[in-house]
N, C-alpha and C. Protein backbone atom coordinates (compact mmCIF):
# COMPACT_ATOMS: atom_id res chain seq x y z
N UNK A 1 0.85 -1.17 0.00
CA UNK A 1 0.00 0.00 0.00
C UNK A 1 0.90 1.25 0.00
N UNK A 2 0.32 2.29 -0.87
CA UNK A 2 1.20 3.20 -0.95
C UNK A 2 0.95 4.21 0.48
N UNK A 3 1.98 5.29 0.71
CA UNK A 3 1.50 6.04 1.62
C UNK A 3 0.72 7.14 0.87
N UNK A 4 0.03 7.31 0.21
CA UNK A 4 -0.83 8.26 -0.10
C UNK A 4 -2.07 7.58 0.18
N UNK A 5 -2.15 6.04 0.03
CA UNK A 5 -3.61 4.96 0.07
C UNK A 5 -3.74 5.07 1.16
N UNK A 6 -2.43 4.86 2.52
CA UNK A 6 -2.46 4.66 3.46
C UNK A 6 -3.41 5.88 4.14
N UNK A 7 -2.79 7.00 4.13
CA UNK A 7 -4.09 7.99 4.74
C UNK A 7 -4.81 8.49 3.90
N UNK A 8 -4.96 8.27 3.33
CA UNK A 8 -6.59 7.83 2.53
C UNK A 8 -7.13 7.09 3.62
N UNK A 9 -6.48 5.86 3.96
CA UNK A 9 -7.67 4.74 4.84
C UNK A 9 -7.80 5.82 6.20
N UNK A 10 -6.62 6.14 6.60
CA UNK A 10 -6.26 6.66 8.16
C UNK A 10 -7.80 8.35 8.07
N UNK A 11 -7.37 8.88 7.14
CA UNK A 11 -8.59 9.43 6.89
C UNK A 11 -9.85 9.16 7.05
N UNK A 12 -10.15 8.18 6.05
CA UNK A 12 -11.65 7.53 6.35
C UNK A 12 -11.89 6.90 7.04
N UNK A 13 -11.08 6.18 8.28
CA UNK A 13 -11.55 5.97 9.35
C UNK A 13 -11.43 6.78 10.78
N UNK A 14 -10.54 8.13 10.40
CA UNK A 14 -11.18 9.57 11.30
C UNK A 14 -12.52 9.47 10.74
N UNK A 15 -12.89 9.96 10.05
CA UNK A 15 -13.77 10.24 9.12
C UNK A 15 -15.05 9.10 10.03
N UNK A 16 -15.43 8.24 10.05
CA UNK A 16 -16.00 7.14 10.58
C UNK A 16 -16.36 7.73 11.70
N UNK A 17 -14.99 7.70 12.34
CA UNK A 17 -15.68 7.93 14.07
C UNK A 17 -16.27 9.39 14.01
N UNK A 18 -16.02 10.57 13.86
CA UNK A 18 -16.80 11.81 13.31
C UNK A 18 -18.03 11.71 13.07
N UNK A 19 -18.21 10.98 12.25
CA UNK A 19 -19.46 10.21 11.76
C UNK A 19 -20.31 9.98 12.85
N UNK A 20 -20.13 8.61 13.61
CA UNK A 20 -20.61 8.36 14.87
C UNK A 20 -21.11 9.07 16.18
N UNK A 21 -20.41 9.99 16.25
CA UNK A 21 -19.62 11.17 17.39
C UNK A 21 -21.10 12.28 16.42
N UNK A 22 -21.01 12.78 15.22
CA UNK A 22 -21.80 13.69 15.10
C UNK A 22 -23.20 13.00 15.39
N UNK A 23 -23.57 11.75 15.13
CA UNK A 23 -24.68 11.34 15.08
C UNK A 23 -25.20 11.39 16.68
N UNK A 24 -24.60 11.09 17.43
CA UNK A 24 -24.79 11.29 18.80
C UNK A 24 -24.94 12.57 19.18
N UNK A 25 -24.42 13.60 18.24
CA UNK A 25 -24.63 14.65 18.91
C UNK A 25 -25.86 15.31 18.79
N UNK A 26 -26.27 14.91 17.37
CA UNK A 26 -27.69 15.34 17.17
C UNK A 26 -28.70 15.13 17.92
N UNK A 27 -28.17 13.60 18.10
CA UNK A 27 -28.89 12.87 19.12
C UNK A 27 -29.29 13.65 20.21
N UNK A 28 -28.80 13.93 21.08
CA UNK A 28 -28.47 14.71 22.10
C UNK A 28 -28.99 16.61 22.54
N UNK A 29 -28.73 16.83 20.98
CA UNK A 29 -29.49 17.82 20.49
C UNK A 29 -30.48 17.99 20.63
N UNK A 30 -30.85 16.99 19.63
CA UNK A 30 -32.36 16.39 20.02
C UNK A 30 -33.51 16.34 20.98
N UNK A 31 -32.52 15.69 21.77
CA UNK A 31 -33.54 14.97 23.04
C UNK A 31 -33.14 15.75 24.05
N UNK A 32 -32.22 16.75 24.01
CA UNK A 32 -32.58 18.04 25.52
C UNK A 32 -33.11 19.44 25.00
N UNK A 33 -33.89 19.69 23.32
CA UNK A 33 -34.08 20.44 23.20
C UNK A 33 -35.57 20.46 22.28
N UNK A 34 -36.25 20.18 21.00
CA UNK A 34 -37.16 20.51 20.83
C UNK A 34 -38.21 19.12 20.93
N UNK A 35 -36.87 17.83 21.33
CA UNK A 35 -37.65 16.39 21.52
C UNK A 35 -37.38 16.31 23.31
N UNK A 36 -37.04 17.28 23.85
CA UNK A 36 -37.15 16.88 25.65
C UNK A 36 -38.32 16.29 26.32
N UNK A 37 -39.41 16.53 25.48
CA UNK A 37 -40.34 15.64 26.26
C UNK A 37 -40.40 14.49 25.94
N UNK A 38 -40.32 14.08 24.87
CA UNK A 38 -39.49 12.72 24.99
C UNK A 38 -38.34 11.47 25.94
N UNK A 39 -38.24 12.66 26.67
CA UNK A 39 -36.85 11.97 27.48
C UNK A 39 -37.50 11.69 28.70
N UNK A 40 -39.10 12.25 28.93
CA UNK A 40 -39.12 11.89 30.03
C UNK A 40 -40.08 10.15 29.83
N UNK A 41 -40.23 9.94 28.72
CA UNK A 41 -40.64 8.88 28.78
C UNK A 41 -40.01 7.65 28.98
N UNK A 42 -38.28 8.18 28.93
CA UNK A 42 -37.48 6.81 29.17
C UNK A 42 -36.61 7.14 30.74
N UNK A 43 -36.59 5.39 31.10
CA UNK A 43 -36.28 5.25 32.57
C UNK A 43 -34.74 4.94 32.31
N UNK A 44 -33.59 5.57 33.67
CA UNK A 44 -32.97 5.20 33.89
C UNK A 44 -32.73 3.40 33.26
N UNK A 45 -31.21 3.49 32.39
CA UNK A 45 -31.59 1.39 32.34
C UNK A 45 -32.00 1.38 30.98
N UNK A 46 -32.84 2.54 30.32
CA UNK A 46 -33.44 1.85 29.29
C UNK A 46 -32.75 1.78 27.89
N UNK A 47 -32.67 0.91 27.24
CA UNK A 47 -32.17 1.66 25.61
C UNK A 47 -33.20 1.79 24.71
N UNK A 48 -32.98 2.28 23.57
CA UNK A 48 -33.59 2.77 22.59
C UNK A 48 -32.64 2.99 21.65
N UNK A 49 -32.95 2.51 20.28
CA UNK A 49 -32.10 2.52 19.02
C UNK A 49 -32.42 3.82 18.40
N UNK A 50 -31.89 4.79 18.03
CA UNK A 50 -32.66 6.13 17.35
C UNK A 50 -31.93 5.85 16.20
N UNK A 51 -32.91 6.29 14.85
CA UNK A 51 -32.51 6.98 13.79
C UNK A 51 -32.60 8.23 13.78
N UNK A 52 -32.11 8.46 12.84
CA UNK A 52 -31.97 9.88 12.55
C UNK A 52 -32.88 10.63 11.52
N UNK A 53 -33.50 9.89 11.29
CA UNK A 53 -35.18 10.02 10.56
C UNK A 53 -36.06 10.44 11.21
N UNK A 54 -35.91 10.31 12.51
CA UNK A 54 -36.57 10.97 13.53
C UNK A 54 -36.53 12.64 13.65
N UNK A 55 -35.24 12.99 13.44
CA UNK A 55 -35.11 14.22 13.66
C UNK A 55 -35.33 15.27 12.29
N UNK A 56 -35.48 14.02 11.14
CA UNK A 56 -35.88 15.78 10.00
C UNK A 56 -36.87 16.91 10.03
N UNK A 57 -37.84 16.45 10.60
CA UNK A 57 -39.00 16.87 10.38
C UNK A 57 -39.06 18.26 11.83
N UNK A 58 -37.34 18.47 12.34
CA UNK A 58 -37.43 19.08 13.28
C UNK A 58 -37.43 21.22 12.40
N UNK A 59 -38.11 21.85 13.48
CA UNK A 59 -37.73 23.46 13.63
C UNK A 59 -36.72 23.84 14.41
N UNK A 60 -35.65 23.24 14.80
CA UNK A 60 -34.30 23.87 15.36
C UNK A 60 -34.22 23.99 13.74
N UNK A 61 -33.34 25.74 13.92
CA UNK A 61 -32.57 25.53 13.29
C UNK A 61 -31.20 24.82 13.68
N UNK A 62 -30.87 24.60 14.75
CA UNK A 62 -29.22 24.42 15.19
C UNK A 62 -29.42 22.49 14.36
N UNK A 63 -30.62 22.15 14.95
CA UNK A 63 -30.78 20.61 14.62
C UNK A 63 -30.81 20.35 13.20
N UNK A 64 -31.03 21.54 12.51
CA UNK A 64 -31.28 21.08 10.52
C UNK A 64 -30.09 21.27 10.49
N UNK A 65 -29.01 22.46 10.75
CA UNK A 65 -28.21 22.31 10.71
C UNK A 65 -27.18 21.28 10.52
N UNK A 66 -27.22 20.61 11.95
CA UNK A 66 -26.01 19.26 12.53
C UNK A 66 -26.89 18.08 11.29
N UNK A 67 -27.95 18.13 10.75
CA UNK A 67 -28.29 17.22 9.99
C UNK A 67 -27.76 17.31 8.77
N UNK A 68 -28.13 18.42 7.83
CA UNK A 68 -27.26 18.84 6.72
C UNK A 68 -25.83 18.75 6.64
N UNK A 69 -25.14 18.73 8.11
CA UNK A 69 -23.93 18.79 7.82
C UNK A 69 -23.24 17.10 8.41
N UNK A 70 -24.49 16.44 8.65
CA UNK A 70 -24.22 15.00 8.30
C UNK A 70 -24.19 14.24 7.62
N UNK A 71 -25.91 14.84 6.58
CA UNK A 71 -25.76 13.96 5.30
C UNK A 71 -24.56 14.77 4.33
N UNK A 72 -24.12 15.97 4.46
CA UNK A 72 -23.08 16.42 3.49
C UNK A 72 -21.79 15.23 3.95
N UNK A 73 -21.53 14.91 5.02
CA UNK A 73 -20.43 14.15 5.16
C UNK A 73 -20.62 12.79 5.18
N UNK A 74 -21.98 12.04 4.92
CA UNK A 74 -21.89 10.96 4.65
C UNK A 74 -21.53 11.04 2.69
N UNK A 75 -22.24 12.04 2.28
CA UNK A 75 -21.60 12.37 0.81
C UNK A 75 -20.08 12.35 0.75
N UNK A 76 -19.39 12.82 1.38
CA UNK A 76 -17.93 13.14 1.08
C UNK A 76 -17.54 11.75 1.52
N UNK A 77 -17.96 10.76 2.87
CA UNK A 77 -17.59 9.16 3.13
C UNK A 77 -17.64 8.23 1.74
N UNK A 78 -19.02 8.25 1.24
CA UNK A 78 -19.03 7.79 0.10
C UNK A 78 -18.44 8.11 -1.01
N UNK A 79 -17.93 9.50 -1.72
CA UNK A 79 -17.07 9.78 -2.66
C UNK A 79 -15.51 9.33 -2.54
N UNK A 80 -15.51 9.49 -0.99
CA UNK A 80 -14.09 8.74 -0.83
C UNK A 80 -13.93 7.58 -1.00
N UNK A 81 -14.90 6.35 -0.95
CA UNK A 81 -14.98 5.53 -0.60
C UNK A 81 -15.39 4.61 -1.86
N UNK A 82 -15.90 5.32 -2.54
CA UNK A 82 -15.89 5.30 -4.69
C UNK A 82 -14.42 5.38 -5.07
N UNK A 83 -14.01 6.60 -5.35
CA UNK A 83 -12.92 6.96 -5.84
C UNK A 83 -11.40 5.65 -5.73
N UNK A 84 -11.50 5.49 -4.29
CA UNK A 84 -10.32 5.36 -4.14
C UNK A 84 -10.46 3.54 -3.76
N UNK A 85 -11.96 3.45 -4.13
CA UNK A 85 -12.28 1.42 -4.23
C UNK A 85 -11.92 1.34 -2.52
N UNK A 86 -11.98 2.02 -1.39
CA UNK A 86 -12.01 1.41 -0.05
C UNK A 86 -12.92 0.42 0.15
N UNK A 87 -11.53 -1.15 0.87
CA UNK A 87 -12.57 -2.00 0.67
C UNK A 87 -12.96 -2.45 2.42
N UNK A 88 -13.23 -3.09 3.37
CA UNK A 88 -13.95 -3.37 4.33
C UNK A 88 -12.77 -4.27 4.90
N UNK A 89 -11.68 -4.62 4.03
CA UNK A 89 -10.22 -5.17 4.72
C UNK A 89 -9.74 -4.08 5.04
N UNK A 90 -9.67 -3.11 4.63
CA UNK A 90 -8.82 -2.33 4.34
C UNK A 90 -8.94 -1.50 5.52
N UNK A 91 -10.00 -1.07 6.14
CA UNK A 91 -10.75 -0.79 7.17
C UNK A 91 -10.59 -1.61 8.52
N UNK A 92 -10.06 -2.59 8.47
CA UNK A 92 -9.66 -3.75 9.67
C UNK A 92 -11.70 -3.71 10.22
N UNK A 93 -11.54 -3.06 11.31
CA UNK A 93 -12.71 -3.21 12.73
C UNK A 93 -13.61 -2.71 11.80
N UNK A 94 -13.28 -1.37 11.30
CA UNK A 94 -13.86 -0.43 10.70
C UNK A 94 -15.34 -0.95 9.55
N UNK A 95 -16.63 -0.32 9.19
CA UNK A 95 -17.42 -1.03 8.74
C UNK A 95 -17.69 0.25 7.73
N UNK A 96 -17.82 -0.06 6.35
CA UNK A 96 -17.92 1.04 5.40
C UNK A 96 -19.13 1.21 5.71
């Protein structure tokens, strides 16, 4: 592997956790601000899987925001991830 491929990968898997990390944040966004009443329906203990489909249909602006500037970077994950044939070895743990 060349070192230009190499951070290419080292990239797209910053890139990954960013990913993750923003999605939580929306998350979070979310649920202490125009979805807070929501939060009181869950108990200490509990989980819940959220998408993020949940949150389009929000009036934050701060929340359209962190959304737009998620799906813009799942765009730039995937162009990288075209271009340069990243494959799911290549990635070790990492999951395209």
């Amino acid at each position: 592997m060349t070192a230009y491929r190499e951070k290419i990968i080292l990239t797209y898997r910053h890139l990954l956790k960013v990913h993750e990390e923003l999605q939580t944040r929306i998350i979070n966004v979310g649920m202490t601000g125009e979805y807070s009443e929501m939060n009181t329906v869950f108990k200490p203990g509990d989980t819940y899987k959220f998408d993020l489909e949940q949150f389009r249909g929000t009036e934050d602006l701060n929340l359209k925001k962190l959304l737009n500037f998620f799906d813009e970077l799942e765009k730039l994950m995937n162009s990288l991830a075209n271009i340069n044939r990243i494959t799911e070895e290549e990635l070790g743990d990492e999951v395209l």
